[in-house]
N, C-alpha and C. Protein backbone atom coordinates (compact mmCIF):
# COMPACT_ATOMS: atom_id res chain seq x y z
N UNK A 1 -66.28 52.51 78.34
CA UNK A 1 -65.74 51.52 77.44
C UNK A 1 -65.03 52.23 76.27
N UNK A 2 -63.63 51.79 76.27
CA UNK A 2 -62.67 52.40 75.25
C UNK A 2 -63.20 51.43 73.76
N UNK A 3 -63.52 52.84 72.27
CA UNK A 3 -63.99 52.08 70.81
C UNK A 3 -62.69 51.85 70.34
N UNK A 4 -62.26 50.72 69.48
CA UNK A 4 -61.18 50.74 69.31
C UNK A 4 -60.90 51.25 67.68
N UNK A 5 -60.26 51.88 67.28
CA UNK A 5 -60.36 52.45 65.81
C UNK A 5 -60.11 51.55 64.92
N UNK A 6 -60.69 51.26 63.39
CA UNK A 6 -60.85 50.63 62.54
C UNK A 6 -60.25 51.17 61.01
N UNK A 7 -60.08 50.44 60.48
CA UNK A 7 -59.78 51.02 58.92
C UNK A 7 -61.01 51.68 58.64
N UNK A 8 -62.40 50.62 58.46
CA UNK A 8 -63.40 51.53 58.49
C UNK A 8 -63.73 53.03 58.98
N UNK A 9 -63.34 52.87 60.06
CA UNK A 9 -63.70 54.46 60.98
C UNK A 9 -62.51 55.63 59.99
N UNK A 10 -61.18 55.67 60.05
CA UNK A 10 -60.07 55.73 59.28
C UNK A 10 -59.78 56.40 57.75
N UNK A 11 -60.86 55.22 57.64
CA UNK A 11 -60.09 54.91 55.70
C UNK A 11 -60.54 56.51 54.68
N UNK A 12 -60.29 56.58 53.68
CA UNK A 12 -60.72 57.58 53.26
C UNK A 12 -61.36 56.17 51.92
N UNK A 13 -62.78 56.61 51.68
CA UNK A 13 -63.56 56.00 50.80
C UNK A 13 -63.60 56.46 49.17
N UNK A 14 -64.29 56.00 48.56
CA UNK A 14 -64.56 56.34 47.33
C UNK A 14 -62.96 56.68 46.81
N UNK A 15 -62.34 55.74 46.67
CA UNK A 15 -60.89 56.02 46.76
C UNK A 15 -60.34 55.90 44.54
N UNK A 16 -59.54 56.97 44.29
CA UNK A 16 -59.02 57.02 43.26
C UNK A 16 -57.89 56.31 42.95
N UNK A 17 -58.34 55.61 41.88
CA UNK A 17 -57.29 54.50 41.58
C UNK A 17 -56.95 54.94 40.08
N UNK A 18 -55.69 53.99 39.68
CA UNK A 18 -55.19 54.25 37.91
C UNK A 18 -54.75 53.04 37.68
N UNK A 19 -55.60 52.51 36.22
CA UNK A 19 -55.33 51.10 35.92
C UNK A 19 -54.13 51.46 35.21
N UNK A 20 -53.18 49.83 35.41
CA UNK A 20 -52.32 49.21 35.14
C UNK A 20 -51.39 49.72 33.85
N UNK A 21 -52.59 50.58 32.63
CA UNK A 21 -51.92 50.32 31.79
C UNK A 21 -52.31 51.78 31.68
N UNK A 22 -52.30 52.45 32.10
CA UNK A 22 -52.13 53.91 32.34
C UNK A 22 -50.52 54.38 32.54
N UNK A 23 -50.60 55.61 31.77
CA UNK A 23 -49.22 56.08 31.76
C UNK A 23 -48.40 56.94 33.23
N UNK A 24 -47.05 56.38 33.22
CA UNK A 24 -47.04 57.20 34.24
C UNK A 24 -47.46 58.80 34.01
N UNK A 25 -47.30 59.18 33.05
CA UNK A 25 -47.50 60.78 33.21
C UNK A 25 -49.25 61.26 33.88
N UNK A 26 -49.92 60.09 32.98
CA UNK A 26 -51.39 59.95 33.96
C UNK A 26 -51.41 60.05 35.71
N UNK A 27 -50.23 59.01 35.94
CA UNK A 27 -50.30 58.87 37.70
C UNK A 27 -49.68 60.32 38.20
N UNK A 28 -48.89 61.24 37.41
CA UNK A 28 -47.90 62.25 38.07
C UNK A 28 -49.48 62.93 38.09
N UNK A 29 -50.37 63.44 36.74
CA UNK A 29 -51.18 64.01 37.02
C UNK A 29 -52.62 64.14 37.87
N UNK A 30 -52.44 62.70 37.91
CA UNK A 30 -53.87 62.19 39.45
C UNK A 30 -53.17 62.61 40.76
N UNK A 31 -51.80 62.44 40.99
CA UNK A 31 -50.99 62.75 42.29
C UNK A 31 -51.01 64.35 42.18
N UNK A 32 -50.86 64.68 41.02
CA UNK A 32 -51.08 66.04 41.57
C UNK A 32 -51.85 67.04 41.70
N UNK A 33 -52.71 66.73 40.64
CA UNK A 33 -54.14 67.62 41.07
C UNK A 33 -55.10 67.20 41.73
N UNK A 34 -54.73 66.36 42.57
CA UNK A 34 -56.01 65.48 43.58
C UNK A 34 -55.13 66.14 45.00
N UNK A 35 -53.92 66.02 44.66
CA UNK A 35 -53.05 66.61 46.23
C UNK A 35 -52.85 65.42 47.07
N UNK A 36 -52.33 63.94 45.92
CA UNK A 36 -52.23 62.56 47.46
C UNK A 36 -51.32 62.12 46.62
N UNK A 37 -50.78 61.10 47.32
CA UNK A 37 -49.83 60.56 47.59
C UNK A 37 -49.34 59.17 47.06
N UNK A 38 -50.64 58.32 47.12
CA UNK A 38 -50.41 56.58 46.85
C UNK A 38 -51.91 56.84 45.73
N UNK A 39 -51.79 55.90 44.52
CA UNK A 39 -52.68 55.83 43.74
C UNK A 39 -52.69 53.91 43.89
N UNK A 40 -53.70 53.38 44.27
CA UNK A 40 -53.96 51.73 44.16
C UNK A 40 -53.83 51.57 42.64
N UNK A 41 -53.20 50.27 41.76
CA UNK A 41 -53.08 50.55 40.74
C UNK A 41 -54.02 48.80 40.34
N UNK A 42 -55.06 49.24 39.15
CA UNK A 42 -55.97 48.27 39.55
C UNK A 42 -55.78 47.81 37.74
N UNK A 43 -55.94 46.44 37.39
CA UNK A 43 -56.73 45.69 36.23
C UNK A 43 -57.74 45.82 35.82
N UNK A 44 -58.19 44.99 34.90
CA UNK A 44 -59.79 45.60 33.98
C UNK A 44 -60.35 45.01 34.74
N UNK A 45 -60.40 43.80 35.48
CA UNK A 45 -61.65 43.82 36.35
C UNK A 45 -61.80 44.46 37.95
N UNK A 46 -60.88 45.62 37.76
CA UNK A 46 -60.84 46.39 39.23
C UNK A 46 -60.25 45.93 40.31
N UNK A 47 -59.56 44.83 40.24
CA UNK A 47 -59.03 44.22 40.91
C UNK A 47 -57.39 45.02 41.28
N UNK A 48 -57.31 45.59 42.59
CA UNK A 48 -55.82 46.07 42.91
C UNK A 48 -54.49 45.18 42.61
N UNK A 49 -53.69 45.36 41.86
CA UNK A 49 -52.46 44.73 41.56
C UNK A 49 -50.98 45.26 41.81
N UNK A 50 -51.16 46.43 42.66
CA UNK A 50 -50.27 47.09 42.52
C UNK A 50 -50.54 49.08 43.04
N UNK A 51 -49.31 49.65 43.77
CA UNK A 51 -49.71 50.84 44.60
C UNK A 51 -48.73 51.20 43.83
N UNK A 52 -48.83 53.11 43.53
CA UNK A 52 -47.64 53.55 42.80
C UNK A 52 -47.77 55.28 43.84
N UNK A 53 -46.36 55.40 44.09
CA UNK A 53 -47.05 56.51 45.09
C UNK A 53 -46.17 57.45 44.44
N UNK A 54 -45.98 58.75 45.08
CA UNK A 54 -45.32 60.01 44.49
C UNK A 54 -43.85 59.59 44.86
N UNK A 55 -43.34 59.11 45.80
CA UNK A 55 -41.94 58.32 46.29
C UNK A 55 -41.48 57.48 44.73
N UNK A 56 -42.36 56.40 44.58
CA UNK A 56 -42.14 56.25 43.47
C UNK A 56 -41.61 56.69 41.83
N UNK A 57 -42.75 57.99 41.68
CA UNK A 57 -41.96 58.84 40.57
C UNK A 57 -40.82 59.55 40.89
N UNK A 58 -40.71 60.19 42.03
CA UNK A 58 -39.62 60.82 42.40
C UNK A 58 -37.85 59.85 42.12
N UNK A 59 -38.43 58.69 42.45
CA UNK A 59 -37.23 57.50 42.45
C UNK A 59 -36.48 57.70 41.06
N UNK A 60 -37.38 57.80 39.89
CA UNK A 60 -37.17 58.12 38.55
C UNK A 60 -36.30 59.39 38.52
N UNK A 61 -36.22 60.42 38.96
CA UNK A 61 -35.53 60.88 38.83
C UNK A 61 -35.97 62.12 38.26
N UNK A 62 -37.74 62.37 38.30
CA UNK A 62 -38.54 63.55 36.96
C UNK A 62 -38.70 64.47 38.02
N UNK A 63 -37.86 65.44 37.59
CA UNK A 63 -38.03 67.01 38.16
C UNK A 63 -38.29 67.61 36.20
N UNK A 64 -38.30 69.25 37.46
CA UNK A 64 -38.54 69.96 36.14
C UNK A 64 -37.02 70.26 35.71
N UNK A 65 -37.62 70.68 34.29
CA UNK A 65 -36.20 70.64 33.57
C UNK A 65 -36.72 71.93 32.44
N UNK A 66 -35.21 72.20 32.20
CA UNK A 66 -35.33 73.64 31.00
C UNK A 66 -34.50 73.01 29.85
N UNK A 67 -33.83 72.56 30.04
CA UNK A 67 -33.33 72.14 28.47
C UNK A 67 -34.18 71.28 27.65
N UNK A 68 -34.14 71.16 26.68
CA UNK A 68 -35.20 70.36 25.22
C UNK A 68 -34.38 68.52 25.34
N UNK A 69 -33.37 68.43 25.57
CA UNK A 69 -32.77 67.07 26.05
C UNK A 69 -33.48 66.11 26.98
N UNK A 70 -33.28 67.03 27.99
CA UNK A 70 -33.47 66.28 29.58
C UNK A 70 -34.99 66.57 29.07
N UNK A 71 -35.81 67.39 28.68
CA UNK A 71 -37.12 67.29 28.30
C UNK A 71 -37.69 66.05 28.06
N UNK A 72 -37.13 65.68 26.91
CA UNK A 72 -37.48 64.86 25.85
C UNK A 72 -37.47 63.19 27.07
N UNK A 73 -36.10 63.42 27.46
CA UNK A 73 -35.84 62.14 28.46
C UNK A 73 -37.13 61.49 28.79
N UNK A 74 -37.08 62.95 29.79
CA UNK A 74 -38.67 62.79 30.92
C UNK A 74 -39.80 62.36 30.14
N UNK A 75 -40.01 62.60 29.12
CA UNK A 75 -41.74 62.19 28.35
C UNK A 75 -41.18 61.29 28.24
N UNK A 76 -40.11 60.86 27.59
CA UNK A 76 -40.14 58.95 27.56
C UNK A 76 -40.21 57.95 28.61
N UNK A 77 -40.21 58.53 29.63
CA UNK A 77 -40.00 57.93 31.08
C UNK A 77 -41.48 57.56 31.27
N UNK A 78 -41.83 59.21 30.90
CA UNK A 78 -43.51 59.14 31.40
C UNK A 78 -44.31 58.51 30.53
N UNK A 79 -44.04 57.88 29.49
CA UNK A 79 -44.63 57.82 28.80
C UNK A 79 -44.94 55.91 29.02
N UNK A 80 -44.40 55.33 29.62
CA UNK A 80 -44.94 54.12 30.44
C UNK A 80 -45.95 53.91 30.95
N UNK A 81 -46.01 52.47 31.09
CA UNK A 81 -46.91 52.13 31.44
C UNK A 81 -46.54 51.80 33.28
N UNK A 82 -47.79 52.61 33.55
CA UNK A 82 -48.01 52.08 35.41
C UNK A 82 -47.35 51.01 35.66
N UNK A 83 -47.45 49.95 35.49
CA UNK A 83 -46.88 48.78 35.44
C UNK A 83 -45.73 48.44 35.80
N UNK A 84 -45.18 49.54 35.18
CA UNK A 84 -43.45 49.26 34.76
C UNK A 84 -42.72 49.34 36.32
N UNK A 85 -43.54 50.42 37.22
CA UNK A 85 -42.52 50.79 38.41
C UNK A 85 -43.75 50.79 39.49
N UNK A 86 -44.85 49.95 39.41
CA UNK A 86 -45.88 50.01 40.34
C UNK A 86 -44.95 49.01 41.53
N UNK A 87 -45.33 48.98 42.67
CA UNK A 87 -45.18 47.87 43.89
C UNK A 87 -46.25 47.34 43.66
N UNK A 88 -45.49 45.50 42.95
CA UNK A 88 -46.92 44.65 43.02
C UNK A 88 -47.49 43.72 44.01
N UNK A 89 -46.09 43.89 45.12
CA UNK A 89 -46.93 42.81 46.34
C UNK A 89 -47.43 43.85 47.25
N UNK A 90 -48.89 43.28 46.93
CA UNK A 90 -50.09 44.84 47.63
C UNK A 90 -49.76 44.17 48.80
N UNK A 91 -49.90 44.82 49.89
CA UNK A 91 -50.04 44.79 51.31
C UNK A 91 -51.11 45.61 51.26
N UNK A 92 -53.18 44.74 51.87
CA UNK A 92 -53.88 45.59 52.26
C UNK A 92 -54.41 45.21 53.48
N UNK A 93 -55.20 45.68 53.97
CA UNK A 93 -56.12 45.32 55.32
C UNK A 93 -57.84 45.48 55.39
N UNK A 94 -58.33 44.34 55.90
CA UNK A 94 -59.98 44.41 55.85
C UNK A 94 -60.23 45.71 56.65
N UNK A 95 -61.41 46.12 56.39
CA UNK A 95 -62.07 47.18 57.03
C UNK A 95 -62.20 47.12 58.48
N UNK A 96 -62.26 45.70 59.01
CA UNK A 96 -62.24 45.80 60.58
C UNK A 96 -60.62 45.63 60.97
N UNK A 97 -59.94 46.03 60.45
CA UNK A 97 -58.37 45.88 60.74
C UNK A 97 -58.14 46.93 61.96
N UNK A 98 -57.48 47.02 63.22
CA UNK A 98 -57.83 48.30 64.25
C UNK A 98 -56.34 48.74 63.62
N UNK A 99 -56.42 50.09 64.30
CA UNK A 99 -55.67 50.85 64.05
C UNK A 99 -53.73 50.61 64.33
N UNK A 100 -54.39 49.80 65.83
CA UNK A 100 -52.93 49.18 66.12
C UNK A 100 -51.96 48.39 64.93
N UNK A 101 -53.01 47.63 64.38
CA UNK A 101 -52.66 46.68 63.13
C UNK A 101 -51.98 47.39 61.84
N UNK A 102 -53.14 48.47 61.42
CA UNK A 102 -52.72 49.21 60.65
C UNK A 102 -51.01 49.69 60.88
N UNK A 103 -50.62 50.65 62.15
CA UNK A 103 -49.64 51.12 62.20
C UNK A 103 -48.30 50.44 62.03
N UNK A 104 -48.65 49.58 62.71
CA UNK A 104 -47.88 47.91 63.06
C UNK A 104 -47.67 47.78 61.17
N UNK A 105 -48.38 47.69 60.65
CA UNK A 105 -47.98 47.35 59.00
C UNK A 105 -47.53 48.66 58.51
N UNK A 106 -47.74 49.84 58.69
CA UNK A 106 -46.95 51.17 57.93
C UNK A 106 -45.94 50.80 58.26
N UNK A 107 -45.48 50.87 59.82
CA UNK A 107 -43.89 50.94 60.18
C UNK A 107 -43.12 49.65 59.31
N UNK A 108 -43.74 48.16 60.17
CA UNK A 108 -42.99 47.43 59.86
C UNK A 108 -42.87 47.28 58.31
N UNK A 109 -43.84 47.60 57.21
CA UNK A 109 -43.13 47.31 55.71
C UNK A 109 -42.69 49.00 54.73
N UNK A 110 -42.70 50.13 56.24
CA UNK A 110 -42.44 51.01 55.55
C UNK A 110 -43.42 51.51 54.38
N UNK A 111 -44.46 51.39 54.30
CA UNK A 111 -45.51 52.14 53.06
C UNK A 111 -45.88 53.12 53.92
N UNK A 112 -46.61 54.09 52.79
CA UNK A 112 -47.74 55.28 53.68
C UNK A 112 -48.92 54.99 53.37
N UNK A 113 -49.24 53.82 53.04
CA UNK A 113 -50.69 54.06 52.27
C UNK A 113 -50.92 52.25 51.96
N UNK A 114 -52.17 51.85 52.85
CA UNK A 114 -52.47 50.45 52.02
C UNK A 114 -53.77 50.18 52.26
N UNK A 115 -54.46 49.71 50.83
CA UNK A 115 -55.81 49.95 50.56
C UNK A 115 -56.54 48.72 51.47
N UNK A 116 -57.54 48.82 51.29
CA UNK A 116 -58.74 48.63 52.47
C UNK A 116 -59.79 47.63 51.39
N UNK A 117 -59.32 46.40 51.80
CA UNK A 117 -60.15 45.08 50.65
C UNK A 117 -61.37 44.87 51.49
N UNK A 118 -62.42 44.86 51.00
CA UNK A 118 -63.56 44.04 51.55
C UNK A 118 -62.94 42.43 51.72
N UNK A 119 -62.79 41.52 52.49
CA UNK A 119 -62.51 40.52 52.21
C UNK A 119 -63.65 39.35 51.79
N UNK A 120 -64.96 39.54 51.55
CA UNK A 120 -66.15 39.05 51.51
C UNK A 120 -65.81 39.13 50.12
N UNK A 121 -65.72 40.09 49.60
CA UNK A 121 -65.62 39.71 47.57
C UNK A 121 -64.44 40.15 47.14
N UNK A 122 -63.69 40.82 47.23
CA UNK A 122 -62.32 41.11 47.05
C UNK A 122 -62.50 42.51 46.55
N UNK A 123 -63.56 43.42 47.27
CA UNK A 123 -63.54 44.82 46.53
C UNK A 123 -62.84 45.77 47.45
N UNK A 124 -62.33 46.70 46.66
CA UNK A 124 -61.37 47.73 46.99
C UNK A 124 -62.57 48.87 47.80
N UNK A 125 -62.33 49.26 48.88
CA UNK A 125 -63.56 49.99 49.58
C UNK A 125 -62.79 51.43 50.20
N UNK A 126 -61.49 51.29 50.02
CA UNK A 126 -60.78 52.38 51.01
C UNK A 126 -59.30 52.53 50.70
N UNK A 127 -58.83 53.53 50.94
CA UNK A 127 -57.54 53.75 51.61
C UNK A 127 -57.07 53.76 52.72
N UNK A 128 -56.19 53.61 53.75
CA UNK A 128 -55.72 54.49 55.12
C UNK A 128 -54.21 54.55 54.43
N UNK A 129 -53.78 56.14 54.84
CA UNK A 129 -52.50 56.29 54.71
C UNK A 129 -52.24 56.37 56.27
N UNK A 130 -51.13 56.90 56.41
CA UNK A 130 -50.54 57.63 57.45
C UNK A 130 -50.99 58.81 58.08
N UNK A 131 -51.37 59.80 57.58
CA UNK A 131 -52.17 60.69 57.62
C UNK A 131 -53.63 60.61 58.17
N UNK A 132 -53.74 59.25 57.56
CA UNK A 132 -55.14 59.67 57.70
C UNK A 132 -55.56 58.88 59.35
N UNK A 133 -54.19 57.92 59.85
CA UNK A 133 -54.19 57.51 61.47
C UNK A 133 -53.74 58.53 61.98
N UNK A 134 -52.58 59.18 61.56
CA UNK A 134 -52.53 60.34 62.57
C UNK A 134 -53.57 61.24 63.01
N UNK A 135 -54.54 61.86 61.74
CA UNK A 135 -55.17 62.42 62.22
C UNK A 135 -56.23 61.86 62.64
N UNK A 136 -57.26 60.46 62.98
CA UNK A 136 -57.29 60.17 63.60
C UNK A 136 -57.33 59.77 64.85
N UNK A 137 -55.89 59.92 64.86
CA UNK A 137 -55.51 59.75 67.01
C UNK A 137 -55.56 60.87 67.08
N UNK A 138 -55.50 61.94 66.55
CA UNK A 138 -55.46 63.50 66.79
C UNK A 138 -57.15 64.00 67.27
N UNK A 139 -57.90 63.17 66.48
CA UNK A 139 -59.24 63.74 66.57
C UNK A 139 -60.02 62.87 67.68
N UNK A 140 -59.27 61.64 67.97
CA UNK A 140 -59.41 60.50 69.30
C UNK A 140 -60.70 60.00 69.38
N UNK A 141 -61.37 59.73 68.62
CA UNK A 141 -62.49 58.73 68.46
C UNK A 141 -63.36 58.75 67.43
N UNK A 142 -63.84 57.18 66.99
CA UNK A 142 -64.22 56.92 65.68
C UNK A 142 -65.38 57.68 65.13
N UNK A 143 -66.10 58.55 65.91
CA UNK A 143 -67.02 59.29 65.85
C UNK A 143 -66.61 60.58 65.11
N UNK A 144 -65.50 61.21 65.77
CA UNK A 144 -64.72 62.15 65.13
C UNK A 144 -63.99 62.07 64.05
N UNK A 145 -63.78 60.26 63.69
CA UNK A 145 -62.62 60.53 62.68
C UNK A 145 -63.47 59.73 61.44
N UNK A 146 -65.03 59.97 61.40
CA UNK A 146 -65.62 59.39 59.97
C UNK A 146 -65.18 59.92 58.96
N UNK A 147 -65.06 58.42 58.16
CA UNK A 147 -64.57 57.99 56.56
C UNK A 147 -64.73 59.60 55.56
N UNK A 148 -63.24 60.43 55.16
CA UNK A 148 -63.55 60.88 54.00
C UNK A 148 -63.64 60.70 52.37
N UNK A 149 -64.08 61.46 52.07
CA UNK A 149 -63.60 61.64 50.66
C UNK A 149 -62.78 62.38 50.21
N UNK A 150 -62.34 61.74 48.84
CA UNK A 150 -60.97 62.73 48.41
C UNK A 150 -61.07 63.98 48.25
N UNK A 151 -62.53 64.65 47.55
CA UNK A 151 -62.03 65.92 48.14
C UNK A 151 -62.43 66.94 49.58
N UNK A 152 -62.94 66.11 50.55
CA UNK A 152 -62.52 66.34 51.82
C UNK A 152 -60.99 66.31 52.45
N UNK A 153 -60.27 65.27 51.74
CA UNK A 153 -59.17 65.36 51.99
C UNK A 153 -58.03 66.32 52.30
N UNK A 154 -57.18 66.55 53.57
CA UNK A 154 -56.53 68.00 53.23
C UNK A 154 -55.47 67.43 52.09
N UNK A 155 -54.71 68.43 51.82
CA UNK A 155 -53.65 68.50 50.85
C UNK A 155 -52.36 67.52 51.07
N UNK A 156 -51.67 66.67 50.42
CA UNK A 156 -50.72 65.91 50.49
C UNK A 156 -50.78 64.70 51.72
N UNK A 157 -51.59 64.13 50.98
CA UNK A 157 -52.01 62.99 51.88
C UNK A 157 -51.62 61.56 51.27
């Protein structure tokens, strides 16, 4: 009997999020010293409202820079609020969502990354990116592919 894979089996847990009114320069620095990709962007009562991923800052336009001008630019950019350039129509999936489903929603709305709602209370329990189905089908059963944590996580996820 073929198991069929789950967000649960999938998801990466204990998942890092940045509220709403956090600066972007906060999200550049969770994206980058954590080594991922999509940050869920949540309200004071924890509630997800919004995904802000590294695609996102990049859109802005913040590389590094040597002149004191284009410097200055960039901190004002960063100096926003999450809010300003988060994606607020979340697309997520319950924990028993199979994998088919999952993929079926990366491709068709184009994200890499959509968080994992308990639908029983509305709590945020997970991530699955892209990454984390590929490797997955790579490792070919739910046994092999139990729930990590972020820093189990490999790099740029």
């Amino acid at each position: 009997m073929e198991t069929t894979l789950t967000a649960a089996d999938i998801m990466t847990s204990d998942v890092v999020t940045i509220s709403e009114t956090s600066s972007l320069a906060d999200a550049l620095d969770l994206l980058s010293d954590l080594e991922i990709r999509h940050l869920p962007v949540v309200n004071e009562s924890g509630e997800v409202v919004g995904m802000i991923s590294d695609r996102d800052l990049r859109a802005l336009g913040l590389s590094m820079t040597s002149d004191l001008e284009s410097l200055e630019k960039a901190r004002r950019r960063l100096d926003v609020a999450v809010s300003t350039i988060m994606s607020s129509d979340v697309l997520s999936i319950e924990p028993s969502a199979d994998a088919t489903e999952i993929i079926d929603l990366l491709l068709e709305e184009r994200v890499g990354a959509v968080p994992v709602i308990d639908g029983d209370n509305d709590e945020l329990v997970g991530i699955v990116s892209y990454v984390d189905v590929l490797r997955a089908i790579r490792e070919g059963s739910p046994s092999r592919a139990a729930p990590r944590k972020p820093a189990e996580r490999s790099p740029r996820t």
